[in-house]
N, C-alpha and C. Protein backbone atom coordinates (compact mmCIF):
# COMPACT_ATOMS: atom_id res chain seq x y z
N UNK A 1 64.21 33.57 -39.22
CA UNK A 1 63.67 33.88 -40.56
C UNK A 1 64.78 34.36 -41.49
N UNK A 2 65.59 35.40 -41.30
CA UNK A 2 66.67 35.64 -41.71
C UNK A 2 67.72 34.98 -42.28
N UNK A 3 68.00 33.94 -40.85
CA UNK A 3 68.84 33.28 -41.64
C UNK A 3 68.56 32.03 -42.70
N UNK A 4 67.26 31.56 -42.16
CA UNK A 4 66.55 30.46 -43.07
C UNK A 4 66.90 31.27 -44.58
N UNK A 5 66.31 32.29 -45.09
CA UNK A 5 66.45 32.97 -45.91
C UNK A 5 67.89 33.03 -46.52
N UNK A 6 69.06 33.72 -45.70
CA UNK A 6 70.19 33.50 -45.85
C UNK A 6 71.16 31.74 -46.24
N UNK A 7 70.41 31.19 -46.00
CA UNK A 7 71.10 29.91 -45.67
C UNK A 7 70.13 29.10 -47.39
N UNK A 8 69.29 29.73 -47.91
CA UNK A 8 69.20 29.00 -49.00
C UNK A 8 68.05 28.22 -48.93
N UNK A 9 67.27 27.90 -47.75
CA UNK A 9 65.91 27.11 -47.50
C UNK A 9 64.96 27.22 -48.69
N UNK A 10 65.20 27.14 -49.77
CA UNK A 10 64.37 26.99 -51.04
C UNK A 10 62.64 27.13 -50.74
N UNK A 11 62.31 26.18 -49.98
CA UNK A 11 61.31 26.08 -49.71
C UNK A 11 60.12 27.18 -48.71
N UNK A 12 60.96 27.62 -47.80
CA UNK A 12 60.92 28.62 -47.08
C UNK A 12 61.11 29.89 -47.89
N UNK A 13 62.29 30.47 -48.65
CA UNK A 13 61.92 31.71 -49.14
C UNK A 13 60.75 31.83 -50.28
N UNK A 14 60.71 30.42 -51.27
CA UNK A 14 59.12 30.98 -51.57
C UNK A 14 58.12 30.84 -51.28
N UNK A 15 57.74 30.20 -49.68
CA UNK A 15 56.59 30.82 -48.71
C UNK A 15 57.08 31.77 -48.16
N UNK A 16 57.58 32.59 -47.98
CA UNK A 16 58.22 34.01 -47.66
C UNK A 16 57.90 34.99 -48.51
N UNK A 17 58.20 34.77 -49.51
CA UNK A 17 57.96 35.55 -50.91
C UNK A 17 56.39 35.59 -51.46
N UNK A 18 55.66 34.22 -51.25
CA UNK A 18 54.33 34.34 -51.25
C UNK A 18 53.31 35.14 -50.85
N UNK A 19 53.79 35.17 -49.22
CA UNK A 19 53.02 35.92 -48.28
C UNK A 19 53.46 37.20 -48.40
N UNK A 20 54.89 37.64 -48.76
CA UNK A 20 54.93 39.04 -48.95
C UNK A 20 53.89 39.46 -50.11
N UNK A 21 53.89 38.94 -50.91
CA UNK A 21 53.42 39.56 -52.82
C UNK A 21 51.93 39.99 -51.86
N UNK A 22 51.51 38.76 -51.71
CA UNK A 22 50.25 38.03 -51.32
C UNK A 22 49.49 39.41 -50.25
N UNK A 23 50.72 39.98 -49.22
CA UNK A 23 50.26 40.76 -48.62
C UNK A 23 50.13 42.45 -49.12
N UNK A 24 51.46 42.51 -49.53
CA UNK A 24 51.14 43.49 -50.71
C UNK A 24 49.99 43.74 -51.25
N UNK A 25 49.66 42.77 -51.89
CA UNK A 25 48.27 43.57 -52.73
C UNK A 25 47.25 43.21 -51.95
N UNK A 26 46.69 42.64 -50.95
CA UNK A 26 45.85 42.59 -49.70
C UNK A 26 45.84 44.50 -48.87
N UNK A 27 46.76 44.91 -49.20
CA UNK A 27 47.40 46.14 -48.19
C UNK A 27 46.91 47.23 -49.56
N UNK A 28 47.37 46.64 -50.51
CA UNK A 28 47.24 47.92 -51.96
C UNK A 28 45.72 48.26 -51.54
N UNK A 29 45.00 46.94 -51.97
CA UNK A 29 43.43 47.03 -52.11
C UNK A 29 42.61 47.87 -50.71
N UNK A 30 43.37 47.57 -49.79
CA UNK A 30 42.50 48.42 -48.50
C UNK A 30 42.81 49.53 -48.66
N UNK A 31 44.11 50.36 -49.10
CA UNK A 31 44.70 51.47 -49.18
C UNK A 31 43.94 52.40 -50.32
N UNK A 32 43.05 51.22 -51.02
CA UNK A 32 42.29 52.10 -52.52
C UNK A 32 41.35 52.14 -52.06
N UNK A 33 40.80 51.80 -50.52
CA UNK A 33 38.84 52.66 -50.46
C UNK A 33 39.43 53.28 -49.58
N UNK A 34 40.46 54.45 -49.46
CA UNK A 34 40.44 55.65 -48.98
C UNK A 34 39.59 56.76 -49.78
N UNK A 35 39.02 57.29 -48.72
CA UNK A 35 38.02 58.38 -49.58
C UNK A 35 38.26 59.57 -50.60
N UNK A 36 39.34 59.80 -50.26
CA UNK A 36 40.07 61.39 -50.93
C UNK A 36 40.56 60.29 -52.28
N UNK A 37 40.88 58.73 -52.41
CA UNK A 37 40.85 58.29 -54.22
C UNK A 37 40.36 58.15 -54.57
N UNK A 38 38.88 58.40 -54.62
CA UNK A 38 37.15 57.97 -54.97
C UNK A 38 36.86 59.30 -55.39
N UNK A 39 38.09 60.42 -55.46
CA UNK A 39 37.75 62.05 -55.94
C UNK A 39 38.62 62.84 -56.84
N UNK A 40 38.31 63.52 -57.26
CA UNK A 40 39.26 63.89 -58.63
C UNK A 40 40.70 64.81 -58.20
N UNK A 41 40.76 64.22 -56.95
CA UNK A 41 42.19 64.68 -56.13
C UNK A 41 43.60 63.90 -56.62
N UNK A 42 43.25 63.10 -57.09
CA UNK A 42 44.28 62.10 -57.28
C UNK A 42 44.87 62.45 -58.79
N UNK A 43 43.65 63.00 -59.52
CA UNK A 43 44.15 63.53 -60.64
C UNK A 43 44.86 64.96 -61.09
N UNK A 44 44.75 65.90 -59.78
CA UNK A 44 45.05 66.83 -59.90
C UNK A 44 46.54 67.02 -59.12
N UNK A 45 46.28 65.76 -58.24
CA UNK A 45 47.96 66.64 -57.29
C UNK A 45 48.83 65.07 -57.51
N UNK A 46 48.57 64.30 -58.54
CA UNK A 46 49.28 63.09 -58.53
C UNK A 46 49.70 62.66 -60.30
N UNK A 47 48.44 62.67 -60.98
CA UNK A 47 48.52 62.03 -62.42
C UNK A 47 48.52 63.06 -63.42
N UNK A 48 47.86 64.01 -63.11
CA UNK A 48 48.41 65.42 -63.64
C UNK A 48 49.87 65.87 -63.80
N UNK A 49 50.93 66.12 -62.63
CA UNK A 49 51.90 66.74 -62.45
C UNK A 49 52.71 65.12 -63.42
N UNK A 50 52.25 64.17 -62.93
CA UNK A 50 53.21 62.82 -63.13
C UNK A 50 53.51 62.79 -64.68
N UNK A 51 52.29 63.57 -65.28
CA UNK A 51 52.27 63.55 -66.99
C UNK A 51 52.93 64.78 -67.44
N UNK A 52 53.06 65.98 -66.68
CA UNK A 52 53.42 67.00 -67.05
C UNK A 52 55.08 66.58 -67.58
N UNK A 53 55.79 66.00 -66.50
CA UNK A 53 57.03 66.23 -66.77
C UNK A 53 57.68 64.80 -67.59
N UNK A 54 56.36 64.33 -68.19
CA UNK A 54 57.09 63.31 -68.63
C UNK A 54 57.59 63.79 -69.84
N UNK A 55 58.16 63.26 -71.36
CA UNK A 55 58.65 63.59 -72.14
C UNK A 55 57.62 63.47 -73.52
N UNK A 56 57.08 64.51 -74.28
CA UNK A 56 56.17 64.56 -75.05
C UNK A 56 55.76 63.17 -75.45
N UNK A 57 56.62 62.62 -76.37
CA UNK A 57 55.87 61.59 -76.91
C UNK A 57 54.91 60.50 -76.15
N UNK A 58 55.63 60.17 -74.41
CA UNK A 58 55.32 59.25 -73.61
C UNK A 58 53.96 59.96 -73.17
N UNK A 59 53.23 61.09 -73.06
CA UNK A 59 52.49 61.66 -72.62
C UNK A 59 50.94 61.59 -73.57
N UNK A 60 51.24 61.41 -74.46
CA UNK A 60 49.50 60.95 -75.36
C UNK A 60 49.08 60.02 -74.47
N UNK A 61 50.06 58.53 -74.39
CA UNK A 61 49.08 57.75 -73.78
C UNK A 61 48.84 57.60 -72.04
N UNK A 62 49.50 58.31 -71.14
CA UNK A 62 49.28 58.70 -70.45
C UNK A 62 48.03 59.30 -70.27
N UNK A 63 47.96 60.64 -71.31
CA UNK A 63 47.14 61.53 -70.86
C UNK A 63 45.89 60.55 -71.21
N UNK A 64 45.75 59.90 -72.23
CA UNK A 64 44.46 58.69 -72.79
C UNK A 64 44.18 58.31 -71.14
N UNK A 65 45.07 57.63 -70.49
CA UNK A 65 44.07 56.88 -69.19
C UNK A 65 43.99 57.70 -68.67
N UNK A 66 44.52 58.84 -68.18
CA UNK A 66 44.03 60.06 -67.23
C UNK A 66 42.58 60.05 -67.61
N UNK A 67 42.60 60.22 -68.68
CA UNK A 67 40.94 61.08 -69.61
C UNK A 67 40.35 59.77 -68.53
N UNK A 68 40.74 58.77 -69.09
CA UNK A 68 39.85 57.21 -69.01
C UNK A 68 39.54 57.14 -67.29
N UNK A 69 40.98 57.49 -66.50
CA UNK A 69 40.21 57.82 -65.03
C UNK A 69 39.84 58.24 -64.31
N UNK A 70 39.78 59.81 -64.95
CA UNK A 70 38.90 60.52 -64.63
C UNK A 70 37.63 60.58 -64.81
N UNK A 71 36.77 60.16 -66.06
CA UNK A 71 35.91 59.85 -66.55
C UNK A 71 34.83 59.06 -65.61
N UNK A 72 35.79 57.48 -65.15
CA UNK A 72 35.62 56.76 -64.28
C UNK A 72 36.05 56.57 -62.96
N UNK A 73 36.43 57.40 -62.19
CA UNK A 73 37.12 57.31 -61.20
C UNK A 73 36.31 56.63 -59.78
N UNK A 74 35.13 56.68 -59.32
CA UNK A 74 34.63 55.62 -58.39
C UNK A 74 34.42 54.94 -58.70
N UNK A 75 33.62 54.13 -59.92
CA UNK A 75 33.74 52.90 -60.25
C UNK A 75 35.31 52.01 -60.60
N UNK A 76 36.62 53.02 -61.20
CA UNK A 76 37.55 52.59 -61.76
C UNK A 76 38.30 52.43 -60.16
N UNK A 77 38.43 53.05 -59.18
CA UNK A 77 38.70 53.19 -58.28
C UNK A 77 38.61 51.89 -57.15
N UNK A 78 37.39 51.63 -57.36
CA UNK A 78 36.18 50.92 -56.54
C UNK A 78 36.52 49.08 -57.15
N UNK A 79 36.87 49.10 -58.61
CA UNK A 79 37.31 47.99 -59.60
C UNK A 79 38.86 47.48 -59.03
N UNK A 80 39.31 48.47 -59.17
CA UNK A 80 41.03 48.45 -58.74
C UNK A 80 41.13 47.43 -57.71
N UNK A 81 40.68 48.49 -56.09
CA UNK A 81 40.79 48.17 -54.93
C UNK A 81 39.90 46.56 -54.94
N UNK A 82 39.08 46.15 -55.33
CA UNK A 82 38.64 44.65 -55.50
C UNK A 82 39.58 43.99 -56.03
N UNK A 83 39.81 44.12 -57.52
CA UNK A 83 41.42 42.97 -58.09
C UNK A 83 42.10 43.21 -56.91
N UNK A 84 42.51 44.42 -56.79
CA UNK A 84 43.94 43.64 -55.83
C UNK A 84 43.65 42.72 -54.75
N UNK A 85 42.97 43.12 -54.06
CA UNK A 85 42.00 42.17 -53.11
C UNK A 85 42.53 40.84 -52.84
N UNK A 86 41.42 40.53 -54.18
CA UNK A 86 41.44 39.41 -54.98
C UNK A 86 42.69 38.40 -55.37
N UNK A 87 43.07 39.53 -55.82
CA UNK A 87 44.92 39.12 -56.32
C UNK A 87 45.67 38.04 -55.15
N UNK A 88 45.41 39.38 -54.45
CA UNK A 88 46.23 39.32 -53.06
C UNK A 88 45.87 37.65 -52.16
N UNK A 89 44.55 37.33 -52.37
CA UNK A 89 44.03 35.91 -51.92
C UNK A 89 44.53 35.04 -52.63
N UNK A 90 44.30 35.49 -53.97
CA UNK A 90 44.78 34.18 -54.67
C UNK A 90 45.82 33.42 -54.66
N UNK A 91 46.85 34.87 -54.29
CA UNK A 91 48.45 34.51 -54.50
C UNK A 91 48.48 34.04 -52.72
N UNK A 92 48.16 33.61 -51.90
CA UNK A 92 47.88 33.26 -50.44
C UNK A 92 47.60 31.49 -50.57
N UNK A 93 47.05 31.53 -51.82
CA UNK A 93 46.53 29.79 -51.68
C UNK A 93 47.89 29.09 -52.11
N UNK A 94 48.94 29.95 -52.78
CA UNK A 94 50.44 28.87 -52.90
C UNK A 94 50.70 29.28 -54.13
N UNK A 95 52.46 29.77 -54.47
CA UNK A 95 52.56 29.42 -55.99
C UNK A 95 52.63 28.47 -56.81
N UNK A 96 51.74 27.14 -56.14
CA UNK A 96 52.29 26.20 -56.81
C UNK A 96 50.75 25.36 -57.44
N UNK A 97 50.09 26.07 -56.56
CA UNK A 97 48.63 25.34 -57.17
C UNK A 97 47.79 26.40 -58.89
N UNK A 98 46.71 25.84 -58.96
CA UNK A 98 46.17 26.79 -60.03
C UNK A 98 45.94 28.10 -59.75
N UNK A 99 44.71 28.22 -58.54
CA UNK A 99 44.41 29.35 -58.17
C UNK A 99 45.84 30.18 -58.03
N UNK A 100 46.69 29.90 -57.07
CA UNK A 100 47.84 30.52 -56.68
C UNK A 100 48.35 31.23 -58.06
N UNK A 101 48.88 30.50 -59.28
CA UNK A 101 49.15 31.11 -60.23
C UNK A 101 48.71 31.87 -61.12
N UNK A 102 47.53 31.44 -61.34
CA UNK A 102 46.30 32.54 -61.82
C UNK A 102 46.66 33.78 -61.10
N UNK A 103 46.52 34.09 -60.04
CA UNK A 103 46.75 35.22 -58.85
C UNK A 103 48.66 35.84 -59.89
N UNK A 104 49.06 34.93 -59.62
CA UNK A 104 50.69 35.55 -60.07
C UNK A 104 50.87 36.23 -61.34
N UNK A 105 49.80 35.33 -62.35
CA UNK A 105 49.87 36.02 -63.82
C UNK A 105 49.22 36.99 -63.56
N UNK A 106 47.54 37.49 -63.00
CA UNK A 106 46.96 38.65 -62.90
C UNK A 106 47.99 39.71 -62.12
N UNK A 107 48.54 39.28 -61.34
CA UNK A 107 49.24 40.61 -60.79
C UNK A 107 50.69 40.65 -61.52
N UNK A 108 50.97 39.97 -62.70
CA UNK A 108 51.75 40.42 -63.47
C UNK A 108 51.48 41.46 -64.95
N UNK A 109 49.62 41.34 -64.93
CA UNK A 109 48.98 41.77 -65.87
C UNK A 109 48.73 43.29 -65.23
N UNK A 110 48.22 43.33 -64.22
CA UNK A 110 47.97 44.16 -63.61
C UNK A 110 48.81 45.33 -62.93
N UNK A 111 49.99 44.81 -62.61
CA UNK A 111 51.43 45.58 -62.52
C UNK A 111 51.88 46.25 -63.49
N UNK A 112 51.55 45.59 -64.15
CA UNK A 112 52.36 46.25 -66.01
C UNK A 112 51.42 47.58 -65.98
N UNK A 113 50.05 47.35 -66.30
CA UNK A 113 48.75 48.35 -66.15
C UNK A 113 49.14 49.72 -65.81
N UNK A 114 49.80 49.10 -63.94
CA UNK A 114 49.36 50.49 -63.19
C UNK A 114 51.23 51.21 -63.06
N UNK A 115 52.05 50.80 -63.58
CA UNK A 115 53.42 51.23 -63.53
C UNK A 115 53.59 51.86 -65.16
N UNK A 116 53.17 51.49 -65.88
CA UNK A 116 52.44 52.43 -67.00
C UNK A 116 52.15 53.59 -67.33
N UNK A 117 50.66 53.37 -66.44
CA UNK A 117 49.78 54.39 -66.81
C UNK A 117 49.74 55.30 -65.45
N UNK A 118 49.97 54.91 -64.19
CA UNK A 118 49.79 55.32 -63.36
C UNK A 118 51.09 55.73 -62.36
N UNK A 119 51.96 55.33 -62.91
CA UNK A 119 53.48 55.05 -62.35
C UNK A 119 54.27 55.98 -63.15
N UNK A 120 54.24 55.77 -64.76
CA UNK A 120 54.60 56.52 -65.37
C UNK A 120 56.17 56.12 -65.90
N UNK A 121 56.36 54.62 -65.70
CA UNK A 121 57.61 53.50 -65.74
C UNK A 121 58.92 54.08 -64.59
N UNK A 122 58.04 54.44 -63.64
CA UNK A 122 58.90 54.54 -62.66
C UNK A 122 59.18 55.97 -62.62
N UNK A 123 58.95 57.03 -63.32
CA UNK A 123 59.44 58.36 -63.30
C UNK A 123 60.62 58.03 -64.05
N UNK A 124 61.10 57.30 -64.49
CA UNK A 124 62.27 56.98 -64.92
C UNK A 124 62.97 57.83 -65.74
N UNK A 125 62.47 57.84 -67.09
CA UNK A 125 62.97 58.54 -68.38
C UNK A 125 62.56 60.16 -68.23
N UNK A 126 62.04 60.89 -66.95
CA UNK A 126 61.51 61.95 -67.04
C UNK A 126 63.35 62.61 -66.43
N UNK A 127 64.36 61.78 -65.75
CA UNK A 127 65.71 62.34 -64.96
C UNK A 127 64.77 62.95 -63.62
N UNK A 128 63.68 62.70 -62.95
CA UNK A 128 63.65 63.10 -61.73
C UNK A 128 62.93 62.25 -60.92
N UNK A 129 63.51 61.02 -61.71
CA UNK A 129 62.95 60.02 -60.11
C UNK A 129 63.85 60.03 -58.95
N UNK A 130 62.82 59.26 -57.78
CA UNK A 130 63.33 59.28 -56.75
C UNK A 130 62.44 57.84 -55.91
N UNK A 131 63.57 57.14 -55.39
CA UNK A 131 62.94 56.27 -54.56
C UNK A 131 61.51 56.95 -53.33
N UNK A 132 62.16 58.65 -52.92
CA UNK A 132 60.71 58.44 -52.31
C UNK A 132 59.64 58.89 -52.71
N UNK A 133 59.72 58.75 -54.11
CA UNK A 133 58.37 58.99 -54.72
C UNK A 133 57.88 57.68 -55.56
N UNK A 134 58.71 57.23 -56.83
CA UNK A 134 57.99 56.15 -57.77
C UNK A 134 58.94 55.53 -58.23
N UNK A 135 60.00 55.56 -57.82
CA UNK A 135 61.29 54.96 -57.83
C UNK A 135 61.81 53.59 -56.89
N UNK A 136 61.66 52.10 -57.61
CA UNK A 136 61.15 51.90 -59.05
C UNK A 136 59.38 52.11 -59.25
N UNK A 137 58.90 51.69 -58.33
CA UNK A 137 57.62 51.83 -58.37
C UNK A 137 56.57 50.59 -57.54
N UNK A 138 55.89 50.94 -56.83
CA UNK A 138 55.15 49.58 -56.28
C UNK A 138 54.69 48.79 -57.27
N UNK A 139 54.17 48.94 -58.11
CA UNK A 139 53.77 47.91 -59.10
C UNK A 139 54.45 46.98 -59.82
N UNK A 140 55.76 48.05 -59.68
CA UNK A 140 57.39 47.03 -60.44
C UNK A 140 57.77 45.48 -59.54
N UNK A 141 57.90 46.61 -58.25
CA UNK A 141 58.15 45.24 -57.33
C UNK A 141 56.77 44.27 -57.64
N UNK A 142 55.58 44.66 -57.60
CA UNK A 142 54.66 43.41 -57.38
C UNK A 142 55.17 42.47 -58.87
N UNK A 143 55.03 43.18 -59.77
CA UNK A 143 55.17 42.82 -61.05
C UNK A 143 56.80 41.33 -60.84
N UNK A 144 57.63 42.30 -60.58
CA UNK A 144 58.87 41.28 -60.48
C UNK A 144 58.39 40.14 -59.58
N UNK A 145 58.35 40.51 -58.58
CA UNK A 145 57.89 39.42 -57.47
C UNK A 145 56.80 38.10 -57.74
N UNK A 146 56.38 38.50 -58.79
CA UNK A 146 55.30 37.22 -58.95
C UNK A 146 55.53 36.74 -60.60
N UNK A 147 57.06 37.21 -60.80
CA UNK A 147 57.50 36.97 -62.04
C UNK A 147 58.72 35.66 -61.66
N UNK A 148 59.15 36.00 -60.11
CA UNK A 148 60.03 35.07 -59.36
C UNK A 148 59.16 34.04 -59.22
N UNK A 149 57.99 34.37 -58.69
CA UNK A 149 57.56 33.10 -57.61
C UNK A 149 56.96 32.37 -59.07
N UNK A 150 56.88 32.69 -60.71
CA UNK A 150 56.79 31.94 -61.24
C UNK A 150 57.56 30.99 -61.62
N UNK A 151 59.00 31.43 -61.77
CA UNK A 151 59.63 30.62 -62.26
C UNK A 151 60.31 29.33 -61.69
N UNK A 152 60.71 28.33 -62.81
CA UNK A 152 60.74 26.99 -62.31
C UNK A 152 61.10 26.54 -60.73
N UNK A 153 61.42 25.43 -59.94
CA UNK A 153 61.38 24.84 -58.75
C UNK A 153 62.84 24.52 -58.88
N UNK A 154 63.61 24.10 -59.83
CA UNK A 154 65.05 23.69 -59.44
C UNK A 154 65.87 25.13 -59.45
N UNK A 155 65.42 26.26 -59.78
CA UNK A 155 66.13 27.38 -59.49
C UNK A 155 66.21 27.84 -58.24
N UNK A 156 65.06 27.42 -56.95
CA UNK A 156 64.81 28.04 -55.72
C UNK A 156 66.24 26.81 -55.26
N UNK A 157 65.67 25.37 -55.75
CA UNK A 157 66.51 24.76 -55.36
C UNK A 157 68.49 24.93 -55.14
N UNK A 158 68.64 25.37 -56.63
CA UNK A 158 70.25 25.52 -56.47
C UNK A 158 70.64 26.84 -55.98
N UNK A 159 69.61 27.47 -55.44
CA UNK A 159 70.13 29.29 -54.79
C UNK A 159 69.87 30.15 -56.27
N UNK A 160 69.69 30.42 -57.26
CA UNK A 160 69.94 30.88 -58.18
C UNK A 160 68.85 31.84 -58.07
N UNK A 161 67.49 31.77 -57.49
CA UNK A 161 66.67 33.15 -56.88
C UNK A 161 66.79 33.61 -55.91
N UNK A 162 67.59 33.03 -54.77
CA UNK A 162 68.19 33.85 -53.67
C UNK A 162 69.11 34.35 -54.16
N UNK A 163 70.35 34.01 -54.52
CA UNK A 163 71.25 35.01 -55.74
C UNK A 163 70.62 36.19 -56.44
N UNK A 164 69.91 35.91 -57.17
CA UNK A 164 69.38 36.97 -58.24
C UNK A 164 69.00 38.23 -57.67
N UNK A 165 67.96 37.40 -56.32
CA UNK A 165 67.15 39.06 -55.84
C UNK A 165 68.18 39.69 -54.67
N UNK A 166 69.31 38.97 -54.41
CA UNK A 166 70.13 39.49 -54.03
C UNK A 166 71.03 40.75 -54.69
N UNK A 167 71.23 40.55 -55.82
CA UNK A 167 71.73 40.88 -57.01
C UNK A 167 70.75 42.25 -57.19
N UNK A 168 69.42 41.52 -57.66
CA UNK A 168 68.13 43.13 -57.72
C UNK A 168 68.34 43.87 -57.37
N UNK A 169 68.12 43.62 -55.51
CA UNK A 169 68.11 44.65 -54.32
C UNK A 169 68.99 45.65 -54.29
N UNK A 170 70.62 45.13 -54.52
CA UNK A 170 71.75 45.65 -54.58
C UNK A 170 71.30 46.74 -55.68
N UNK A 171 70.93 45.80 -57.13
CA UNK A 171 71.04 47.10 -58.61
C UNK A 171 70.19 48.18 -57.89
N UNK A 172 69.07 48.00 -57.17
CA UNK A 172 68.06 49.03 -57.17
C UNK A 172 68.37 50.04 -56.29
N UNK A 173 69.36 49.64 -55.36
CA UNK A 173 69.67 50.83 -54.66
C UNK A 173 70.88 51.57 -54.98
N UNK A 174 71.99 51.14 -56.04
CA UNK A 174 72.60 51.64 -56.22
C UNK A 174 71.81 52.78 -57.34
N UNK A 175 70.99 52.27 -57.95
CA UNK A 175 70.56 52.68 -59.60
C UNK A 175 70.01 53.92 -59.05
N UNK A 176 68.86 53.64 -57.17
CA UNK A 176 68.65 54.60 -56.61
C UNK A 176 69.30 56.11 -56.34
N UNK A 177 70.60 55.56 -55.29
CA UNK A 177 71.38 56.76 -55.40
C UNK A 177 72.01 57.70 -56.66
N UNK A 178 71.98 57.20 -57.77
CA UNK A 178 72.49 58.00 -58.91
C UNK A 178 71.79 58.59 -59.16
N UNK A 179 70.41 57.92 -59.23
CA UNK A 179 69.16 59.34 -59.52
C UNK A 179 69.01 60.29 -58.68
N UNK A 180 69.21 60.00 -57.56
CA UNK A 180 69.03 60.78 -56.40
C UNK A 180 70.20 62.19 -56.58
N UNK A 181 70.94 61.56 -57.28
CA UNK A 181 72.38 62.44 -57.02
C UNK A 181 72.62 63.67 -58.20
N UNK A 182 71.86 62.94 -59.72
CA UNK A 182 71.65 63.84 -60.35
C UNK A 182 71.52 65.18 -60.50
N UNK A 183 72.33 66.20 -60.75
CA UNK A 183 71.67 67.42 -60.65
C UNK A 183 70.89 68.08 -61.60
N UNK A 184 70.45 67.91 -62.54
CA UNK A 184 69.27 68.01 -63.28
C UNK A 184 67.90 67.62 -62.37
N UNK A 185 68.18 66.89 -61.20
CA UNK A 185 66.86 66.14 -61.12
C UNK A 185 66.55 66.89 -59.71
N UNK A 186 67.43 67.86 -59.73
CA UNK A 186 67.19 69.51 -58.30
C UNK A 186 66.48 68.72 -57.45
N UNK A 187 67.39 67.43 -56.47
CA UNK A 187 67.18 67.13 -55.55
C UNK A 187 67.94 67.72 -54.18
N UNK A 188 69.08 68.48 -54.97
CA UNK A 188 69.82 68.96 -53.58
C UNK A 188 68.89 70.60 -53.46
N UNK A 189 67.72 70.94 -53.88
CA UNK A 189 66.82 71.64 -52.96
C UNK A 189 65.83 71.67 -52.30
N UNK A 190 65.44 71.96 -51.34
CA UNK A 190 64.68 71.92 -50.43
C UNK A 190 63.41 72.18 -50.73
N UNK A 191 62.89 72.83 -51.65
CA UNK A 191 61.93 73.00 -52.55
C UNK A 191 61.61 71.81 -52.89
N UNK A 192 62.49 71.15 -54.19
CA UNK A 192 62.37 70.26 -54.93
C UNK A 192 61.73 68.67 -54.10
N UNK A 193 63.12 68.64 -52.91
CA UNK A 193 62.68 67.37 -51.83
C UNK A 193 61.22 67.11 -51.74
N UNK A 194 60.65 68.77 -51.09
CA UNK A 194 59.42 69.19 -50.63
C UNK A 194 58.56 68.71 -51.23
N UNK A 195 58.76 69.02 -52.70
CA UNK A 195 57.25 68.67 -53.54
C UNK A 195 57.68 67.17 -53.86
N UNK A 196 58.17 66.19 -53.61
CA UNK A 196 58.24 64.88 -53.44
C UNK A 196 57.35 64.31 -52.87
N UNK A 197 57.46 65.00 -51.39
CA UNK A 197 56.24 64.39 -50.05
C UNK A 197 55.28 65.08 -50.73
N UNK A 198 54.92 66.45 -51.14
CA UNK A 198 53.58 66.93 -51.24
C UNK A 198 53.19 65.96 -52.64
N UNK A 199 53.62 65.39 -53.24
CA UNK A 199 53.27 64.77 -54.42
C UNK A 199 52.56 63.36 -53.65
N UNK A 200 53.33 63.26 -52.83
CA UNK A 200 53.11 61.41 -52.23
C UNK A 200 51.62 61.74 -51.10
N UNK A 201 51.71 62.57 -50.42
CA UNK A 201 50.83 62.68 -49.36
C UNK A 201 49.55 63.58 -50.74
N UNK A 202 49.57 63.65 -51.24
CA UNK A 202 48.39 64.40 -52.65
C UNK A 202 47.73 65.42 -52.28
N UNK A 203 48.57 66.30 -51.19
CA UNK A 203 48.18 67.79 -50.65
C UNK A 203 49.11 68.77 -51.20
N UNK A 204 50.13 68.41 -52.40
CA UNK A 204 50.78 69.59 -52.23
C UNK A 204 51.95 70.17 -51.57
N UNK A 205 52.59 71.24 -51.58
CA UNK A 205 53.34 71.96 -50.63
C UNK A 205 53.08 73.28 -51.14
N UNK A 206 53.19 74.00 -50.06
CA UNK A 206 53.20 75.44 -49.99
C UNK A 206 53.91 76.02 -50.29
C-alpha cells in the first residue's frame, strides 16, 4: 500500500483517499450519537471555553451558533451525526460518479460549517493552538481532502497530488511545532498541557 502510494499509482491513491474521507465521516457520524453530545456538556466544557479565548471581534458569530446549539442541541446533534453518515456513503460510491461528488461538495460545505463555528478556524488566531486539541482541525482535513479528490484526473496522473499533499503534511507539522513552541501559548506548563486533554475528553481538569 505504501509503496503503491509512494510510487505514484494515480489510480490507487485516489481509491485510497476515497475510502479514507469516506471513512472519516462514517466514524464522525457514529462518534455524534454519543450520549454526553445530546447534552449541554459540550457547550459548557468545549464551545464555551473555545469562544472565550477567541479574539473579540471573531466571537459575536461564534457566540450566534453557540446560542443556535444550544437552543437545538438533540435535534442539531441528532441532524449532524446523520449528514455525516450520509456524507460518508456517498463519498464510498467513487469520486468520479454523481453521487460520489455530491458527497465531496457536501462535505466541503459542511467542513467549512463545523471548523467555523465549532472549530473556531483551528484555534488558530487565538496563539494557543495545538495539534492535540484543534490544530488544524478535523473538519479542515475533511474539508481539504474532498477538495483533492475533486480536482481534475491529469493531476493524479502526473504526481502533482501526491506532491502537493506531500508538501501539506510536511507544512502542517512544521506550522504544528511552532505553535506548540510558542510561549505565549503556556504550553511548556503542565497546567496548560492539562487543560488540553480536559478540553478534548469534555470533563475538565482539576
Amino acid at each position: 500500500m505504501a509503496q503503491s502510494l509512494l510510487t505514484g499509482d494515480a489510480a490507487y491513491l485516489r481509491r485510497v483517499l476515497t475510502r479514507v474521507l469516506g471513512a472519516l465521516w462514517v466514524i464522525d457520524g457514529i462518534l455524534q450519537s454519543q450520549p454526553q453530545l445530546f447534552t449541554q456538556a459540550v457547550m459548557t466544557n468545549v464551545l464555551v471555553p473555545l469562544v472565550e479565548r477567541q479574539p473579540h471581534w471573531f466571537q459575536h458569530a461564534l457566540l450566534w451558533g453557540d446560542r443556535f446549539w444550544s437552543a437545538h442541541v438533540r435535534t442539531g446533534n441528532a441532524f449532524l451525526g446523520i449528514a455525516e453518515i450520509v456524507i460518508g456513503i456517498l463519498i464510498f460510491t467513487g469520486a468520479k460518479n454523481r453521487a460520489g461528488r455530491v458527497g465531496l461538495w457536501a462535505s466541503i460545505g459542511l467542513a467549512a460549517v463545523l471548523w467555523y463555528f465549532l472549530e473556531g478556524l483551528g484555534d488558530v488566531i487565538t496563539g494557543y493552538s495545538s495539534m492535540i486539541y484543534l490544530f488544524p482541525g478535523p473538519a479542515f482535513i475533511d474539508g481539504v481532502l474532498a477538495g483533492v479528490l475533486l480536482l481534475p484526473e491529469r493531476l493524479y496522473q502526473d504526481g502533482s497530488i501526491r506532491r502537493g499533499l506531500m508538501l501539506g503534511v510536511g507544512i502542517v507539522w512544521v506550522m504544528a511545532a511552532i505553535l506548540q513552541a510558542l510561549p505565549a501559548a503556556s504550553f511548556w506548563s503542565g497546567g496548560r498541557l492539562g487543560g488540553l486533554f480536559g478540553d478534548v475528553t469534555m470533563v475538565g481538569i482539576e
